[in-house]
C-alpha atoms as a PDB file:
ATOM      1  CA  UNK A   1     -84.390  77.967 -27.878  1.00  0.00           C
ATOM      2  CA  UNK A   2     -84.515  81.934 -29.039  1.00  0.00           C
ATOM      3  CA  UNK A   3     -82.109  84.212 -27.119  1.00  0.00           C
ATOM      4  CA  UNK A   4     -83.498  86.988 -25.244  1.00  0.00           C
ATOM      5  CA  UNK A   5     -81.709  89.560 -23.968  1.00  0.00           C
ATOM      6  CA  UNK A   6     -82.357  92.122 -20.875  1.00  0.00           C
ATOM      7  CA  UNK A   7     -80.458  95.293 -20.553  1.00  0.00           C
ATOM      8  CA  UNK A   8     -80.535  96.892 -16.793  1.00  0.00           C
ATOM      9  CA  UNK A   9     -78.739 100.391 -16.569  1.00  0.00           C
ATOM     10  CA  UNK A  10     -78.234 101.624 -13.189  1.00  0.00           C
ATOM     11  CA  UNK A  11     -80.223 103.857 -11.336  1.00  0.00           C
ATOM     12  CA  UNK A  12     -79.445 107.456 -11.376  1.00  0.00           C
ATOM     13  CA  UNK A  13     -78.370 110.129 -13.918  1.00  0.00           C
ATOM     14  CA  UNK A  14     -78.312 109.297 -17.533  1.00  0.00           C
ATOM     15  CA  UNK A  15     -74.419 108.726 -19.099  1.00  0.00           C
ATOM     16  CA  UNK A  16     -74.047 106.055 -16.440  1.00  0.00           C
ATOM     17  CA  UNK A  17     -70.396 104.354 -17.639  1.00  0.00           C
ATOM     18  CA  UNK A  18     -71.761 100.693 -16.966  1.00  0.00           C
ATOM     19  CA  UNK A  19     -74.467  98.202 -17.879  1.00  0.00           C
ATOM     20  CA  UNK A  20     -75.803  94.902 -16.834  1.00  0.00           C
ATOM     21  CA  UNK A  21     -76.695  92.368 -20.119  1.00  0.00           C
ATOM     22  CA  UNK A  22     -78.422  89.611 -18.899  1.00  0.00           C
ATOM     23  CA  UNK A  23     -78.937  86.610 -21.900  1.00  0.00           C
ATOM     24  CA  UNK A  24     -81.195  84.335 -21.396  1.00  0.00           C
ATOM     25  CA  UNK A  25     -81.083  81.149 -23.266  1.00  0.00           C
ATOM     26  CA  UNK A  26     -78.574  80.137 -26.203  1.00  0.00           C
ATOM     27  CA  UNK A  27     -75.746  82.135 -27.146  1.00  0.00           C
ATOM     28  CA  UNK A  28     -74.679  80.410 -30.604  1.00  0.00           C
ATOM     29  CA  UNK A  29     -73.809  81.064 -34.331  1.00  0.00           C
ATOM     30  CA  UNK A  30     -77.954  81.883 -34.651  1.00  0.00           C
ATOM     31  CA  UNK A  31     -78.100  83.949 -32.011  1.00  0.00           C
ATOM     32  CA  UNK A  32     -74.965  85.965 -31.743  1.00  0.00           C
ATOM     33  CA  UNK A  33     -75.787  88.392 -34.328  1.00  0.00           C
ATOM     34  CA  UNK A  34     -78.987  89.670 -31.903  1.00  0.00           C
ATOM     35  CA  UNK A  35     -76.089  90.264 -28.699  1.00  0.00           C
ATOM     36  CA  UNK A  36     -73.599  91.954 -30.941  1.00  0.00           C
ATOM     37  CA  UNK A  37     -76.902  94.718 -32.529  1.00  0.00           C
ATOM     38  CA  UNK A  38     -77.515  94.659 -29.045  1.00  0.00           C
ATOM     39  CA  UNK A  39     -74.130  95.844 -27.729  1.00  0.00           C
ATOM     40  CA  UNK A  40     -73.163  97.549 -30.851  1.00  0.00           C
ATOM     41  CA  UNK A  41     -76.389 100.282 -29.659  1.00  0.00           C
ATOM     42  CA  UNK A  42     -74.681  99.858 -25.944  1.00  0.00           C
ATOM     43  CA  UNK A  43     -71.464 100.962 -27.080  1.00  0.00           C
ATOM     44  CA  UNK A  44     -72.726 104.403 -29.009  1.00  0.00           C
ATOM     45  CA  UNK A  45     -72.965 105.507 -25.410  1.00  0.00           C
ATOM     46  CA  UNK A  46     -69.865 106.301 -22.705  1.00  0.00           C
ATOM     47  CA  UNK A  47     -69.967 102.752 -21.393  1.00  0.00           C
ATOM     48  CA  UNK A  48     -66.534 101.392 -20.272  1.00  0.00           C
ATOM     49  CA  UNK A  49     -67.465  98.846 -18.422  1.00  0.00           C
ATOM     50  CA  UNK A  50     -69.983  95.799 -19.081  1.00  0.00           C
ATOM     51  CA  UNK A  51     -71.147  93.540 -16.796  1.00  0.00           C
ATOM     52  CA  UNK A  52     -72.479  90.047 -18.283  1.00  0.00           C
ATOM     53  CA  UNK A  53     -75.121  88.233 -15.876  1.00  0.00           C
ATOM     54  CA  UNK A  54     -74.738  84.490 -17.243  1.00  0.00           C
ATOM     55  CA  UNK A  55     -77.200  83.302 -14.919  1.00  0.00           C
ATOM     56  CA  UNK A  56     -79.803  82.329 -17.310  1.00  0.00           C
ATOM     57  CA  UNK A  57     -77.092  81.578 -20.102  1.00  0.00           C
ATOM     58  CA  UNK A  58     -78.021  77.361 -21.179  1.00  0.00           C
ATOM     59  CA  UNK A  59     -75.876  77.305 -24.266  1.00  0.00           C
ATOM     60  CA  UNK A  60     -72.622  79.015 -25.235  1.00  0.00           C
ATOM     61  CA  UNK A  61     -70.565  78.062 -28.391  1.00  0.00           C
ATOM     62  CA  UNK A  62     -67.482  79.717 -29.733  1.00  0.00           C
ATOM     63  CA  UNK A  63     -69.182  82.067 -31.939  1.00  0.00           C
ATOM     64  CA  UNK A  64     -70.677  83.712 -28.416  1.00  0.00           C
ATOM     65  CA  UNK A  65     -67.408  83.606 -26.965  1.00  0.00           C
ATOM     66  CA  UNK A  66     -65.934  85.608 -30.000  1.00  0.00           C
ATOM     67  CA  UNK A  67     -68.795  88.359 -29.069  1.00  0.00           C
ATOM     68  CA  UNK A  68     -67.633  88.611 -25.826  1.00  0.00           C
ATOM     69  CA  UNK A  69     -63.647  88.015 -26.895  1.00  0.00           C
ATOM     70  CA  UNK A  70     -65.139  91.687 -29.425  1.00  0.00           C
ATOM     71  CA  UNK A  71     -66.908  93.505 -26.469  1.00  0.00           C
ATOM     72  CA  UNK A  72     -63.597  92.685 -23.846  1.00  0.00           C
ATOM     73  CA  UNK A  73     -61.471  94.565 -26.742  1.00  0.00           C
ATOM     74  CA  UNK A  74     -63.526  97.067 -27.463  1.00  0.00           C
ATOM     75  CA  UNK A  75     -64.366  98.015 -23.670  1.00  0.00           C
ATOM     76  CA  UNK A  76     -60.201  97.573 -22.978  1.00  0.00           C
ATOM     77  CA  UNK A  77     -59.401 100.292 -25.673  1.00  0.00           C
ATOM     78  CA  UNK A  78     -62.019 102.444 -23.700  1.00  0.00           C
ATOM     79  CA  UNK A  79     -60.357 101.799 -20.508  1.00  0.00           C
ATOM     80  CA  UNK A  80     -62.920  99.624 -19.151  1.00  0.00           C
ATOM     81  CA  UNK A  81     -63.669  95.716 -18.811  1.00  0.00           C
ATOM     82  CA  UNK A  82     -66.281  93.066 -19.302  1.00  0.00           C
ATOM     83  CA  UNK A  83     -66.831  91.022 -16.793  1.00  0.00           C
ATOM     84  CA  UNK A  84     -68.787  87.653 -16.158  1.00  0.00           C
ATOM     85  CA  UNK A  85     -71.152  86.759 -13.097  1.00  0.00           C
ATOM     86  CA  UNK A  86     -73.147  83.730 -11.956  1.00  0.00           C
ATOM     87  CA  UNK A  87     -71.740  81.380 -14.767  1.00  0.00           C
ATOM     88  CA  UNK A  88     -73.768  78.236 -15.094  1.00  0.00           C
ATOM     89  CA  UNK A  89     -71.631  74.600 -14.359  1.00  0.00           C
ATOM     90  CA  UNK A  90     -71.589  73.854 -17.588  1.00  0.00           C
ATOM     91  CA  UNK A  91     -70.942  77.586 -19.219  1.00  0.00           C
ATOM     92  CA  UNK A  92     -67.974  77.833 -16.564  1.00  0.00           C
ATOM     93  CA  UNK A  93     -66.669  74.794 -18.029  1.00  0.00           C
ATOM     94  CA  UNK A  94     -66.874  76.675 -21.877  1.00  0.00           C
ATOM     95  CA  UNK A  95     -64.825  79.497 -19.934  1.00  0.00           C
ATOM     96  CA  UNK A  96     -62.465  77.031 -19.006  1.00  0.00           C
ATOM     97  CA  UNK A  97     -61.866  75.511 -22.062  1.00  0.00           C
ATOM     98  CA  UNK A  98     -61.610  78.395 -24.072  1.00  0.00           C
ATOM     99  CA  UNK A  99     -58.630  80.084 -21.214  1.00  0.00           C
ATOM    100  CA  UNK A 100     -56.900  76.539 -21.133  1.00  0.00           C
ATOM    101  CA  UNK A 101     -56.515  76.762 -25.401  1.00  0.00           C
ATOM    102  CA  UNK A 102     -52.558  77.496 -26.574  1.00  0.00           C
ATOM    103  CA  UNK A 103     -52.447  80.690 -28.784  1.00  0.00           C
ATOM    104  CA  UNK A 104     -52.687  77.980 -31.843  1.00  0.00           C
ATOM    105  CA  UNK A 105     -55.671  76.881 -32.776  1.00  0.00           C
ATOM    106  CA  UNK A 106     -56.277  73.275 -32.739  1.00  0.00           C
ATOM    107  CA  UNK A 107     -59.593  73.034 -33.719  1.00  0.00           C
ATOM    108  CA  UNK A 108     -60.043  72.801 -37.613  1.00  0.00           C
ATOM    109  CA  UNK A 109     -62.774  75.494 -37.932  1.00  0.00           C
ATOM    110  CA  UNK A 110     -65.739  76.753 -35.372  1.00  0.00           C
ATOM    111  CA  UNK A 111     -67.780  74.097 -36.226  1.00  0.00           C
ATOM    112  CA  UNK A 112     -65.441  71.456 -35.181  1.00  0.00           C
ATOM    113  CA  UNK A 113     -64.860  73.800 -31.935  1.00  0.00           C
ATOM    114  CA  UNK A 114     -68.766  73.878 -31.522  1.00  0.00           C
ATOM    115  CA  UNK A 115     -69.187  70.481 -31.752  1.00  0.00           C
ATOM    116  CA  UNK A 116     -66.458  69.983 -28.791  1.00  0.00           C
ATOM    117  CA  UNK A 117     -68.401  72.368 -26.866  1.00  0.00           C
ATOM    118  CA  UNK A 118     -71.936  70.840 -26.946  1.00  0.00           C
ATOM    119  CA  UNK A 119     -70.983  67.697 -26.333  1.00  0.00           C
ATOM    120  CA  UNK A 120     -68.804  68.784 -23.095  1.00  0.00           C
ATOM    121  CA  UNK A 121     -72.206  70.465 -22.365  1.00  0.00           C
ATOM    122  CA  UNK A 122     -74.647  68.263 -23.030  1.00  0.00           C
ATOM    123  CA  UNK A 123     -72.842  65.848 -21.102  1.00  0.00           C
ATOM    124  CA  UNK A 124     -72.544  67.730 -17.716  1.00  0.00           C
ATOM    125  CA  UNK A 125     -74.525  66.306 -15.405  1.00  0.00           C
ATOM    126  CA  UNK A 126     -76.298  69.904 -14.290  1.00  0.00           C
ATOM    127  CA  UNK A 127     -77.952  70.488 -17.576  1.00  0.00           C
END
């Protein structure tokens, strides 16, 4: 499954400071690349503040959480935030994970970390 990704700005004057980014599908190590060209043309703009509408999010793996780990940064030196809405079961459990992790890693590499994270996901019983 492709990624696809919808971009609402709001209503109004142009040089609004926030937009909505809406993925639909998988966000993994194939697909990340698309969300960060994506956000990289977002961020040439004055946005400070990005909202992320999961609700159509299936599949998240570590390399789309270190796109939005990039964005959060990038928004905080700005004096904004990212924030997350309508997070699937099983994407809210990814969330969890990743918050519940010491500063250490104890994964051996992403793949190992990926691996964890499909099969927590592939297992919930909402897929």
């Amino acid at each position: 499954m492709a990624l696809e990704i919808k971009v609402q700005r709001p209503a109004g004057p142009p040089g609004a400071s926030f937009v909505t980014v809406q993925p639909i599908g998988k966000l993994d190590t194939e697909t990340s690349p698309e969300l960060e060209r994506q956000l990289a043309v977002i961020l040439a703009g004055p946005v400070t503040d990005v909202i992320f509408d999961l609700a159509q999010l299936r599949f998240l793996s570590s390399a789309g959480m270190r796109v939005f780990a990039a964005i959060r940064k990038t928004l905080m030196e700005r004096g904004g935030q990212a924030s997350f809405v309508n997070l699937q079961p099983q994407i809210e459990l990814v969330f969890e994970v990743i918050k519940s992790l010491p500063g250490v890693a104890i994964y051996k590499d992403s793949a190992d970390l990926d691996r964890y994270l499909a099969l927590l996901q592939c297992n919930h019983p909402n897929r």
